[in-house]
Protein backbone atom coordinates (compact mmCIF):
# COMPACT_ATOMS: atom_id res chain seq x y z
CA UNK A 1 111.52 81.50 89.01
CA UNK A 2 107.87 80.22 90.14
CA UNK A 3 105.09 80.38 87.21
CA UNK A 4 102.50 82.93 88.78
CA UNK A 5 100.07 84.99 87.31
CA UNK A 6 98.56 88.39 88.13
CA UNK A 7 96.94 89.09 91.34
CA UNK A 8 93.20 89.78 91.64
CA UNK A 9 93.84 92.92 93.55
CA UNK A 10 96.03 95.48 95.32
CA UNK A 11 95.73 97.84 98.26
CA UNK A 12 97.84 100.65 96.81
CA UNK A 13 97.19 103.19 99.92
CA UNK A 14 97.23 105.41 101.37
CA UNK A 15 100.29 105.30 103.67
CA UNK A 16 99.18 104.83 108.18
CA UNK A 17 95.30 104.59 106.42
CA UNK A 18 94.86 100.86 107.73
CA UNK A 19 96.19 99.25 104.57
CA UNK A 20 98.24 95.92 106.63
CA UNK A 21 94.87 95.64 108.50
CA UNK A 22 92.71 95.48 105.68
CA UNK A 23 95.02 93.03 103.92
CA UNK A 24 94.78 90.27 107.37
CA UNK A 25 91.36 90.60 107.26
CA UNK A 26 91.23 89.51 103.45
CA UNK A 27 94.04 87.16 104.10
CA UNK A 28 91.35 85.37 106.80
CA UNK A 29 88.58 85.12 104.24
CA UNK A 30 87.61 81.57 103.34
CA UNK A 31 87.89 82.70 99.48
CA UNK A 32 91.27 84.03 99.76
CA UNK A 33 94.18 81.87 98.30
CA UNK A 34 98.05 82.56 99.49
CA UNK A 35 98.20 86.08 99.94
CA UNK A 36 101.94 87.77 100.61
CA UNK A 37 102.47 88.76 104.25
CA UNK A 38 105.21 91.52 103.06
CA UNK A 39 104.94 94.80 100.96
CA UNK A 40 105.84 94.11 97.21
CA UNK A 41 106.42 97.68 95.90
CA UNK A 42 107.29 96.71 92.37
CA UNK A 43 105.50 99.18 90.99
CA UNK A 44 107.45 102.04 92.82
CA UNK A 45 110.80 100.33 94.31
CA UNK A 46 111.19 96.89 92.60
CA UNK A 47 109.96 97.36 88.52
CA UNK A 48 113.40 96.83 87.11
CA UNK A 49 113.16 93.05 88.96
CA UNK A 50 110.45 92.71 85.90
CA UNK A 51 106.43 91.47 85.65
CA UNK A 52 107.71 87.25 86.14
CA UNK A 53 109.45 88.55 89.52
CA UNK A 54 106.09 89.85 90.55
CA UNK A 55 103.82 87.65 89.10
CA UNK A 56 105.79 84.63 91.13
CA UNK A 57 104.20 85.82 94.44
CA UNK A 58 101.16 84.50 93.51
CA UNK A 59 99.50 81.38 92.69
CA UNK A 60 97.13 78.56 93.19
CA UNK A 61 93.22 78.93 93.38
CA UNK A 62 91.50 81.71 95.54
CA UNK A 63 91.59 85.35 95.20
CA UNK A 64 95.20 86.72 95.83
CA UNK A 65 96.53 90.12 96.17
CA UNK A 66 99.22 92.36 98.17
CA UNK A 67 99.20 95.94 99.83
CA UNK A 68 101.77 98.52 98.59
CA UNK A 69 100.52 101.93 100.10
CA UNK A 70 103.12 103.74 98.10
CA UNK A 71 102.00 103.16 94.94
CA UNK A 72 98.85 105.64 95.32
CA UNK A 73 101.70 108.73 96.04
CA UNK A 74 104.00 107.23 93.43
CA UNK A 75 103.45 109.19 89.90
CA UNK A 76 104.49 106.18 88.03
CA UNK A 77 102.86 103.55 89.81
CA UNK A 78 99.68 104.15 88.12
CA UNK A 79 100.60 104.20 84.61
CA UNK A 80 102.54 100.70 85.33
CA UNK A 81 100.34 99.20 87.20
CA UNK A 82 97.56 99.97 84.75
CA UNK A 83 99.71 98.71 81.70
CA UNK A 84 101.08 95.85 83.31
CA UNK A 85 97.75 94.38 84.86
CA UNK A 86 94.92 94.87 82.59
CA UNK A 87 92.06 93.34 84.73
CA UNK A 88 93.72 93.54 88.88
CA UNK A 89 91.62 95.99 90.90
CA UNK A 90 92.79 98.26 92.88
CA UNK A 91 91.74 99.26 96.37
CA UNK A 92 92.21 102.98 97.93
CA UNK A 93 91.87 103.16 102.25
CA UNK A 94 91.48 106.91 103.07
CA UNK A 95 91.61 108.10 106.24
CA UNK A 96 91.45 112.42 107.35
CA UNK A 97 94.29 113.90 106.46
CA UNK A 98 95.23 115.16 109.34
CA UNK A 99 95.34 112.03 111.27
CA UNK A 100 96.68 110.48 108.63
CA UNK A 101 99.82 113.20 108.23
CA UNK A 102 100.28 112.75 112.52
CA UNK A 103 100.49 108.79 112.27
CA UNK A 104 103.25 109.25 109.39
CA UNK A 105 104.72 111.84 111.82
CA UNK A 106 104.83 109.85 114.34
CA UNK A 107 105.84 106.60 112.38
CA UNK A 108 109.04 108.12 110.93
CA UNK A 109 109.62 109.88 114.85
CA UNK A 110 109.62 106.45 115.98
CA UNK A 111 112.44 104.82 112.78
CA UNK A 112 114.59 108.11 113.68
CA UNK A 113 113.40 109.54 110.10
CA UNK A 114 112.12 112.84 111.24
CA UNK A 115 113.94 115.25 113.34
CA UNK A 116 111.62 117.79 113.19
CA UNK A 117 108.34 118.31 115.77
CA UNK A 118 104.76 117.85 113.94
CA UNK A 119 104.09 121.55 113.28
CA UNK A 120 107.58 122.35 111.95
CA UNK A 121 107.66 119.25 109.73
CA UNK A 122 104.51 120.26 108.21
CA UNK A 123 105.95 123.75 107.71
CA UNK A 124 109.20 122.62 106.34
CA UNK A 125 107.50 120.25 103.81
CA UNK A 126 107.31 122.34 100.78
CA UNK A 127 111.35 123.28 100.90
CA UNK A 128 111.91 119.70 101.35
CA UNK A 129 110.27 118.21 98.55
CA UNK A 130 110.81 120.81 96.09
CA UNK A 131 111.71 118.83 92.52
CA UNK A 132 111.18 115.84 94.19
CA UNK A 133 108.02 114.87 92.31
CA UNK A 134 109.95 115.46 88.45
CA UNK A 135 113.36 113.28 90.38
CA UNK A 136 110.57 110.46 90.38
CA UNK A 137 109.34 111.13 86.86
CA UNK A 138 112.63 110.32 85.94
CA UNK A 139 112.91 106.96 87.41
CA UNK A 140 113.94 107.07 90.92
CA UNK A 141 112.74 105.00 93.43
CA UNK A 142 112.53 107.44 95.83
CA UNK A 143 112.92 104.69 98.91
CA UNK A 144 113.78 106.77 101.78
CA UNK A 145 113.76 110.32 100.21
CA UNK A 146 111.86 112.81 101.07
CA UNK A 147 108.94 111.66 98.75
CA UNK A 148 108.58 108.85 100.65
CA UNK A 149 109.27 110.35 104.09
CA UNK A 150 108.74 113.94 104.42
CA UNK A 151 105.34 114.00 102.30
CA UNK A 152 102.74 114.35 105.20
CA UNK A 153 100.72 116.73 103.68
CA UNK A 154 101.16 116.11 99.50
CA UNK A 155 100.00 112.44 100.55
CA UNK A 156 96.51 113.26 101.93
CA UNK A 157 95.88 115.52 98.97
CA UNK A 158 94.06 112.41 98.13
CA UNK A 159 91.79 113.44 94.90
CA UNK A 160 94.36 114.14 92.17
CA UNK A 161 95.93 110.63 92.98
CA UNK A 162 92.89 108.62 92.81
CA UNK A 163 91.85 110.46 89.89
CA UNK A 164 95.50 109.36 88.04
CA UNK A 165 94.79 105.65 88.90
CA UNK A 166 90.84 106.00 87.83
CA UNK A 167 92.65 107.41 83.95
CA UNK A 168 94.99 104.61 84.10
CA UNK A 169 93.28 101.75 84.77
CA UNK A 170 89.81 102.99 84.39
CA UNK A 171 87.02 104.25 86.95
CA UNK A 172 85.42 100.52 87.55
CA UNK A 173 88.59 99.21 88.28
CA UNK A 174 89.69 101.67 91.48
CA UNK A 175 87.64 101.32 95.02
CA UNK A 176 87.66 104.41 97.22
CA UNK A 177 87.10 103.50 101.08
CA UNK A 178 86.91 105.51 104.52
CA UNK A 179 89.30 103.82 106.83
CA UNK A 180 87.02 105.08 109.47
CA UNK A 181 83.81 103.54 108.34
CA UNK A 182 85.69 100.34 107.21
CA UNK A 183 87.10 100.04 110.88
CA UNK A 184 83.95 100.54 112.99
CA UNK A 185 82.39 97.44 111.35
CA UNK A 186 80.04 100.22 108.91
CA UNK A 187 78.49 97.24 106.89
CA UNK A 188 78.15 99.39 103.74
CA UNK A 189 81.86 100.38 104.06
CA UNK A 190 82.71 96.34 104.29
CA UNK A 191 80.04 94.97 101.57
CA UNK A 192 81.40 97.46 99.10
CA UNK A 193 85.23 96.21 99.30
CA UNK A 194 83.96 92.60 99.39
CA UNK A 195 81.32 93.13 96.75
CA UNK A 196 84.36 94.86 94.81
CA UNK A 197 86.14 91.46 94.94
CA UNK A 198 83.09 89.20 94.38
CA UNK A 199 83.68 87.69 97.96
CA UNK A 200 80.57 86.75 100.51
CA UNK A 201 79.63 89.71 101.84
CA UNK A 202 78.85 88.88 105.19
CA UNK A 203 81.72 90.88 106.90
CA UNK A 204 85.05 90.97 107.90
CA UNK A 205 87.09 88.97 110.26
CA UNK A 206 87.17 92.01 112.91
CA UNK A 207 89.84 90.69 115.05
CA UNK A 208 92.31 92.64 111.96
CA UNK A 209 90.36 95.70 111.75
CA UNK A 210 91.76 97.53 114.59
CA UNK A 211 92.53 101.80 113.57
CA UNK A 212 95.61 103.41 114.32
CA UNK A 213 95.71 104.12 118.09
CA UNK A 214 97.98 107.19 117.03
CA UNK A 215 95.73 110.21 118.89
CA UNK A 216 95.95 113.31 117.81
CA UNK A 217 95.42 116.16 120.22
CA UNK A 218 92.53 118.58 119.79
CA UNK A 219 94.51 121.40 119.80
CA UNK A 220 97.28 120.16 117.51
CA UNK A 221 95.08 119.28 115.16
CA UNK A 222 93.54 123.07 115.26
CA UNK A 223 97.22 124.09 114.49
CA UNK A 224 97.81 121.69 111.98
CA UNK A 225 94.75 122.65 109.74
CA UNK A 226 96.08 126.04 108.27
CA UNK A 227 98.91 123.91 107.13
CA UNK A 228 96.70 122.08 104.51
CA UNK A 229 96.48 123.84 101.25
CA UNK A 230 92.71 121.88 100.35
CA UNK A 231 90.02 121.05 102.54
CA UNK A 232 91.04 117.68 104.60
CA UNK A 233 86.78 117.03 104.60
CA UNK A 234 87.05 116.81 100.87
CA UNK A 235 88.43 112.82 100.51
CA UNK A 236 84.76 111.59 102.11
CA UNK A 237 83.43 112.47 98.72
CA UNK A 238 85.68 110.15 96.72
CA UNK A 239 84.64 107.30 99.19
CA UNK A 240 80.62 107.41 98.99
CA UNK A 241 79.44 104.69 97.01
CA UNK A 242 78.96 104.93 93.13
């Protein structure tokens, strides 16, 4: 196996929130080293491969790093990832929740995951992940259960995740972001993830920052709302700058 070491950083989500994007744009940065193309998921799907396995993906000078949007919905992502790598930051992309639970919709629609219309997967959510959350506790991967699939409104209940990766790894070591902001070109939005990683902050390549073109219809959305148990509004607080 390779000799690696531990990345400098990690998108870890959320899932259809920009993450691939973000990572090609850092991937084009002249301070970037070799940066993985593909999703990792060690620390949800892969951990028994061990920390050598993972550490081998990166190397040489230059800030490296990978994007794994599981691992912010994973509940034991955190506590690895924060044992394992004692100085990697992680990065969270959040986009509304709404859009964000359409574009999974949509995304699984497309793989033949999801059966169901929008409105009546959103409505059959709760049945279908009932125990799902204490199956993962125990060790289970999860890859392509209903965790992983079926969780389109769980995942953009966005605060009590970031707030288990901010106790595991500590606060200064986890980056909230709008997708939305990051994606226009909102300069604050881009200086804070590059500041984050000590690279120039001058901006972005934008030819990778391109949002989901995944529309959601006005009225949909209006019927989607009273599906989601918190206020979708709410994640823009965990992403102004601190």
């Amino acid at each position: 196996m390779t000799p690696g070491r531990d990345p400098d950083f990690v998108i870890v989500g959320a899932q259809r929130c920009g993450t691939t994007s973000l990572l090609a744009a850092l991937r084009d940065d002249p301070g970037a080293g070799s940066i993985p193309t593909d999703e990792l998921h060690f620390f949800d799907f892969q951990y028994e491969l061990g920390l050598d396995w993972y550490r081998s993906h990166f190397s040489g000078p230059g800030l490296v790093g990978e994007s794994s949007p599981y691992y912010l919905f994973h509940p034991l992502a955190p506590r690895r990832f924060g044992s394992d790598l004692v100085e990697t930051l992680a990065i969270c992309v959040l986009r509304d929740p709404i859009e964000r639970a359409f574009s999974q919709w949509q995304w699984n629609r497309r793989r033949g995951r999801e059966p169901l219309d929008f409105l009546e997967a959103l409505d059959a959510e709760p049945a279908r992940l009932v125990g799902e959350h204490e199956r993962m506790l125990t060790g289970d991967t999860g890859r392509g259960k209903p965790h992983q699939d079926w969780s389109y409104v769980a995942r953009g209940d966005y605060r009590p995740q970031v707030e288990c990766w901010r106790e595991a790894c500590g606060h200064d070591r986890v980056l909230v972001v709008d997708a939305h902001a990051l994606f226009v070109g909102d300069r604050v939005a881009q200086a804070r993830v590059l500041g984050f990683l000590d690279l120039d902050t001058a901006g972005l390549p934008p030819r990778h920052l391109n949002a989901s073109t995944d529309t959601l219809p006005d009225d949909l959305r209006a019927r989607a709302a009273g599906r989601f148990t918190y206020d979708p509004s709410g994640f823009r607080d965990l992403c102004s700058a601190e």
